[in-house]
Protein backbone atom coordinates (compact mmCIF):
# COMPACT_ATOMS: atom_id res chain seq x y z
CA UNK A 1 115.65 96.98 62.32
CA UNK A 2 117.56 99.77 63.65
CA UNK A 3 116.83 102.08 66.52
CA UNK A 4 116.25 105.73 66.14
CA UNK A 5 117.98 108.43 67.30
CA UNK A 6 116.08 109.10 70.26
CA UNK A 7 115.38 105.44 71.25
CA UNK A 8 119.34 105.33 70.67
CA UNK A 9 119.91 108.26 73.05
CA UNK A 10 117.23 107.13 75.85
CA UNK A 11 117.78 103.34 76.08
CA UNK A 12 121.01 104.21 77.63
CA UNK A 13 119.64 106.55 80.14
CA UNK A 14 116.31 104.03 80.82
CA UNK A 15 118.80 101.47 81.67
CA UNK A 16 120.52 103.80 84.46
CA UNK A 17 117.35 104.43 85.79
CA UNK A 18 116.42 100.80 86.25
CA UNK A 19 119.36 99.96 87.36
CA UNK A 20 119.26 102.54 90.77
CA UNK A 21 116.14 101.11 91.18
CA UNK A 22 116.46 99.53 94.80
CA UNK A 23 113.93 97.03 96.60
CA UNK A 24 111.68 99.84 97.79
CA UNK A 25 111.31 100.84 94.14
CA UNK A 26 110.41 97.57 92.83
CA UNK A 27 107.72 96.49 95.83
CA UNK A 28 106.05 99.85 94.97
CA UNK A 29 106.13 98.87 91.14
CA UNK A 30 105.23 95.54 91.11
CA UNK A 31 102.33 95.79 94.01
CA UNK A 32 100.51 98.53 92.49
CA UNK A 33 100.76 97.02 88.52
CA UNK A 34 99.78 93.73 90.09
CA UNK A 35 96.75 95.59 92.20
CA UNK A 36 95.84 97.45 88.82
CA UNK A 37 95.70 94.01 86.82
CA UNK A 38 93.46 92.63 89.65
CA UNK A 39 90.62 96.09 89.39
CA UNK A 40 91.21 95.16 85.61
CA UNK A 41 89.49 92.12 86.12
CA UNK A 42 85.87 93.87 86.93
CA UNK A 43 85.51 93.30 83.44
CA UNK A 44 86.27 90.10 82.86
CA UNK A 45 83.78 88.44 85.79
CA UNK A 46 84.66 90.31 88.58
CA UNK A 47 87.21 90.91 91.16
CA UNK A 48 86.03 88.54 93.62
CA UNK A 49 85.47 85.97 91.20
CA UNK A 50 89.49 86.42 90.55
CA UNK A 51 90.42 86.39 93.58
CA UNK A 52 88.44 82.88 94.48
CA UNK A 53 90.25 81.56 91.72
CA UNK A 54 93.75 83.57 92.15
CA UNK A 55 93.92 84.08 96.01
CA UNK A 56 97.23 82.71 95.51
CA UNK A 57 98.26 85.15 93.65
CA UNK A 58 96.59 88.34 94.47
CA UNK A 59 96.44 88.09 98.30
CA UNK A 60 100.34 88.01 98.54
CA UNK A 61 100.25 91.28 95.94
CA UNK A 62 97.69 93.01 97.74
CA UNK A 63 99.66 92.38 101.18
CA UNK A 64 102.84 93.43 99.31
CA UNK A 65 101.15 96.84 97.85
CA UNK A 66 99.99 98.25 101.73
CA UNK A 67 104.03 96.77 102.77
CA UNK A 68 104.82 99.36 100.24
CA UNK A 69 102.67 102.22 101.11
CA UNK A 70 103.74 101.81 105.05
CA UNK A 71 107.22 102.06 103.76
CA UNK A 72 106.67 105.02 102.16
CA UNK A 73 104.62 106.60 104.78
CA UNK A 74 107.48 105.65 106.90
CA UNK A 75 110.21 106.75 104.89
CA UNK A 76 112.63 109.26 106.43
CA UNK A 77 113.52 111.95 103.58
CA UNK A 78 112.63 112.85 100.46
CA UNK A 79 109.67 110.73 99.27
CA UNK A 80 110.12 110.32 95.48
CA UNK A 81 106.96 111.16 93.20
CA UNK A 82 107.13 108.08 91.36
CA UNK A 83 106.16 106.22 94.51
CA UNK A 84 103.36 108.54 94.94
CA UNK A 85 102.37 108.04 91.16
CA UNK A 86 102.71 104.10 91.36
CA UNK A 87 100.65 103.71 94.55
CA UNK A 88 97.81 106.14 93.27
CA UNK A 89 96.79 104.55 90.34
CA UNK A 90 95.02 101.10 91.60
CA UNK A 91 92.75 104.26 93.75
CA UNK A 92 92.53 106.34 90.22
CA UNK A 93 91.33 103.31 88.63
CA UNK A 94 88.99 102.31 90.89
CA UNK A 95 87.47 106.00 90.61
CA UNK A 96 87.59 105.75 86.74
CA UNK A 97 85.72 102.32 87.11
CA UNK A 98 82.97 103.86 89.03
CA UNK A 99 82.65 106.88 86.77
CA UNK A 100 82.56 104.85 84.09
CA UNK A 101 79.54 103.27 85.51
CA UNK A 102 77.54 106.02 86.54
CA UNK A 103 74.59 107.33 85.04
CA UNK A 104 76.96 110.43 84.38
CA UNK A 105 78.28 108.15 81.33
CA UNK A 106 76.13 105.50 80.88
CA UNK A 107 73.32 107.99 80.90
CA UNK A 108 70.09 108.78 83.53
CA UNK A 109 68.46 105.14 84.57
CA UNK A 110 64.44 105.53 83.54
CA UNK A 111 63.67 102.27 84.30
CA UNK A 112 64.90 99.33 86.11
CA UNK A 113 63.90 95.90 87.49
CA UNK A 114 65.84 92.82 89.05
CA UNK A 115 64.82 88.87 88.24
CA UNK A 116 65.73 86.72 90.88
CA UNK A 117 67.26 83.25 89.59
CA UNK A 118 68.13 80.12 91.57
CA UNK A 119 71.77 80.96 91.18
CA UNK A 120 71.88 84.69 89.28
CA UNK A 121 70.38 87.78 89.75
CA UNK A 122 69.44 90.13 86.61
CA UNK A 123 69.11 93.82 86.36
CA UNK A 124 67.64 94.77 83.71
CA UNK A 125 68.55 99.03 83.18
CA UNK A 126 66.84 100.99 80.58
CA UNK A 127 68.43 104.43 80.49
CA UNK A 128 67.68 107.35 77.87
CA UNK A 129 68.29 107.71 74.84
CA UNK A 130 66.89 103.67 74.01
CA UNK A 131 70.07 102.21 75.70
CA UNK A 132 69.94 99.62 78.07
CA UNK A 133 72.17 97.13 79.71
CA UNK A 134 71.75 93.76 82.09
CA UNK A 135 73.70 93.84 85.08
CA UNK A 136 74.10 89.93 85.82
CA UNK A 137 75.50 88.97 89.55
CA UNK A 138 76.23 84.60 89.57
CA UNK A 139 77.62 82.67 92.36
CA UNK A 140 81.13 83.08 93.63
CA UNK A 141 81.05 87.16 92.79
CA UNK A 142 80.60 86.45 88.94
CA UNK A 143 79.29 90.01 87.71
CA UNK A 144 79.20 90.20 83.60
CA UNK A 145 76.90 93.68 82.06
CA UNK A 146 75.79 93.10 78.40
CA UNK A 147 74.48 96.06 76.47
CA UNK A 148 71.41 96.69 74.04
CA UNK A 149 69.09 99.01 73.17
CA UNK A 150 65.09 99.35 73.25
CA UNK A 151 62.02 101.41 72.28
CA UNK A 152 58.76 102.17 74.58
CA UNK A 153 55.11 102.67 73.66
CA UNK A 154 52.13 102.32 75.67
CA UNK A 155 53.93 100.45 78.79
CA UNK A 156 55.53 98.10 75.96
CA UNK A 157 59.33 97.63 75.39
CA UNK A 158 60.48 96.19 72.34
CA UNK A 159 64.84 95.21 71.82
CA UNK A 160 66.32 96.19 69.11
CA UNK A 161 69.48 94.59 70.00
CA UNK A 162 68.78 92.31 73.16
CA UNK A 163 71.07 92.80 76.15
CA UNK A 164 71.55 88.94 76.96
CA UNK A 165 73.17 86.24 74.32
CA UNK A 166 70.60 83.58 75.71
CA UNK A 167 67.46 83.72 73.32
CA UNK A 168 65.14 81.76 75.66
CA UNK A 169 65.76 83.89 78.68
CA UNK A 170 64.32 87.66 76.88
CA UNK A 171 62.14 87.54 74.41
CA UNK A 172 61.85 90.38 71.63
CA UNK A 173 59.60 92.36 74.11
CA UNK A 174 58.17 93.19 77.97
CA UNK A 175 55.29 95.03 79.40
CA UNK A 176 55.64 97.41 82.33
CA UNK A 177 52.95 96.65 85.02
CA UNK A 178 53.15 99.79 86.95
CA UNK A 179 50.16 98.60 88.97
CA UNK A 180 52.03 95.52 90.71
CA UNK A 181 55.28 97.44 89.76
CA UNK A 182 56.53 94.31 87.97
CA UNK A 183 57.69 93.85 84.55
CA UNK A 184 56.85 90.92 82.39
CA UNK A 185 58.53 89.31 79.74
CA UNK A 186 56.45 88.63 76.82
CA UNK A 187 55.96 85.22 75.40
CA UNK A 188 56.12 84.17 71.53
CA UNK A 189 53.49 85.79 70.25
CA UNK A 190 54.32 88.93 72.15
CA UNK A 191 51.32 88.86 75.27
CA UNK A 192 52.62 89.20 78.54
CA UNK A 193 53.25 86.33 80.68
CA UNK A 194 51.32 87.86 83.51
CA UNK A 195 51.84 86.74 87.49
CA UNK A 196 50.21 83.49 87.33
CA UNK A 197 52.84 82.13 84.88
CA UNK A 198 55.18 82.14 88.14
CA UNK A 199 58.09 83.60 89.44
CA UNK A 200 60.46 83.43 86.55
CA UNK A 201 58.73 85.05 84.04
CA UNK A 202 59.02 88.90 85.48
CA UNK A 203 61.28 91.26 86.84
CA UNK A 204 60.75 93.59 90.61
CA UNK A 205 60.43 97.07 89.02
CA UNK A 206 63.47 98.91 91.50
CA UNK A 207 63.01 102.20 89.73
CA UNK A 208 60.97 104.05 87.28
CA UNK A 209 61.01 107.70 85.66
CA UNK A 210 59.70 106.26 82.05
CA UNK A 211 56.66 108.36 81.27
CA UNK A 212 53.95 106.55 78.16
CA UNK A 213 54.68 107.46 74.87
C-alpha cells in the first residue's frame, strides 16, 4: 500500500525531528508516557495495586520522570514547549481522572452506604437520575467501580441492572432504615434482612439527600 502525499512529504521531516532528539528529550518522553500508562491503570484495579505488582517497573519510571523535570527546571536557555507539554500530561490526567469522578459527571450522590467485608469494603452510590455505582476497595489497593441503575419507593430500592456481577452478594432489592441509618439488603422473597441477621447483611448509610416517593 502506498503512502500519500502528505505522509510522503512528513515522514521525511518526522524522521529529522527524531533524530535531533537528544537524551534530555527522550527521559522527558519516555518518563511522562510511562507515568501516564501507570494513572491509566486506575481503571484496571488501581494504581497501587500496579505498582505492588510492577514496582520494578514503575518506581525506576517515576524516579526517571522528576530526573526529567529537575533537568528542565534546571536547564539554562530556552526551555522547549514540548518538554512542558510531555511533563504536564501525567498532572492533566490525573485532573481528568478526578473530574471524571465527581458528582459534576457522574451526577449529585442522594444516597450512599459502605459494607464492611473481611477483606473488601463496598460503597454502594445511588446518584440521580436512577444511576448508581459500587465503589469496591480489596486488599493490596485493589479498587474496581461497577455501574447500575435503581428505582425508590417508600424507603425501598429495587436494581434494574445490579451494580455487582456476584448474584449472592445484592439481591434484586434494599430497604433504607433511616432510623438506625443503615441499609439492608433484602432476602429472596424481598423482606429486609433486618440487624439481627448480623453484620453482613447491611450497609452504614454515609450520606443521604433521597426524599420518599
Amino acid at each position: 500500500m502506498g503512502y500519500s502525499p502528505i505522509l510522503r512529504l512528513a515522514k521525511p521531516l518526522l524522521v529529522k525531528k527524531i533524530e535531533k532528539l537528544k537524551g534530555k528529550d527522550w527521559l522527558v518522553i519516555i518518563s511522562s508516557l510511562g507515568c501516564l500508562g501507570w494513572i491509566a491503570t486506575i481503571f484496571f484495579g488501581g494504581m497501587i495495586l500496579f505498582l505492588l505488582m510492577y514496582f520494578f517497573i514503575i518506581i525506576p519510571i517515576v524516579i526517571a520522570y522528576f530526573v526529567a523535570v529537575f533537568k528542565v527546571i534546571g536547564t539554562k536557555g530556552k526551555i522547549r514547549a514540548y518538554w512542558i507539554i510531555f511533563l504536564s500530561l501525567p498532572w492533566i490526567a490525573l485532573g481528568g481522572v478526578e473530574v471524571y469522578y465527581s458528582e459534576l459527571i457522574q451526577g449529585e450522590i442522594v444516597l450512599s452506604g459502605t459494607y464492611y467485608g473481611d477483606s473488601f469494603h463496598y460503597t454502594l452510590n445511588f446518584r440521580e437520575q436512577g444511576k448508581c455505582d459500587m465503589y469496591i476497595v480489596g486488599m493490596l489497593g485493589y479498587t474496581e467501580r461497577i455501574y447500575g441503575k435503581y428505582s425508590y419507593s417508600d424507603d425501598r430500592i429495587f436494581f434494574l441492572k445490579k451494580p455487582y456481577s456476584n448474584d449472592t452478594f445484592l439481591s434484586d432489592s434494599l430497604f433504607v432504615d433511616r432510623e438506625n441509618e443503615q441499609i439492608h439488603i433484602c432476602n429472596t422473597s424481598g423482606n429486609p434482612c433486618t440487624k439481627e441477621v448480623g453484620q453482613r447483611e447491611k450497609f452504614i448509610i454515609d450520606k443521604i439527600k433521597l426524599q420518599n416517593q
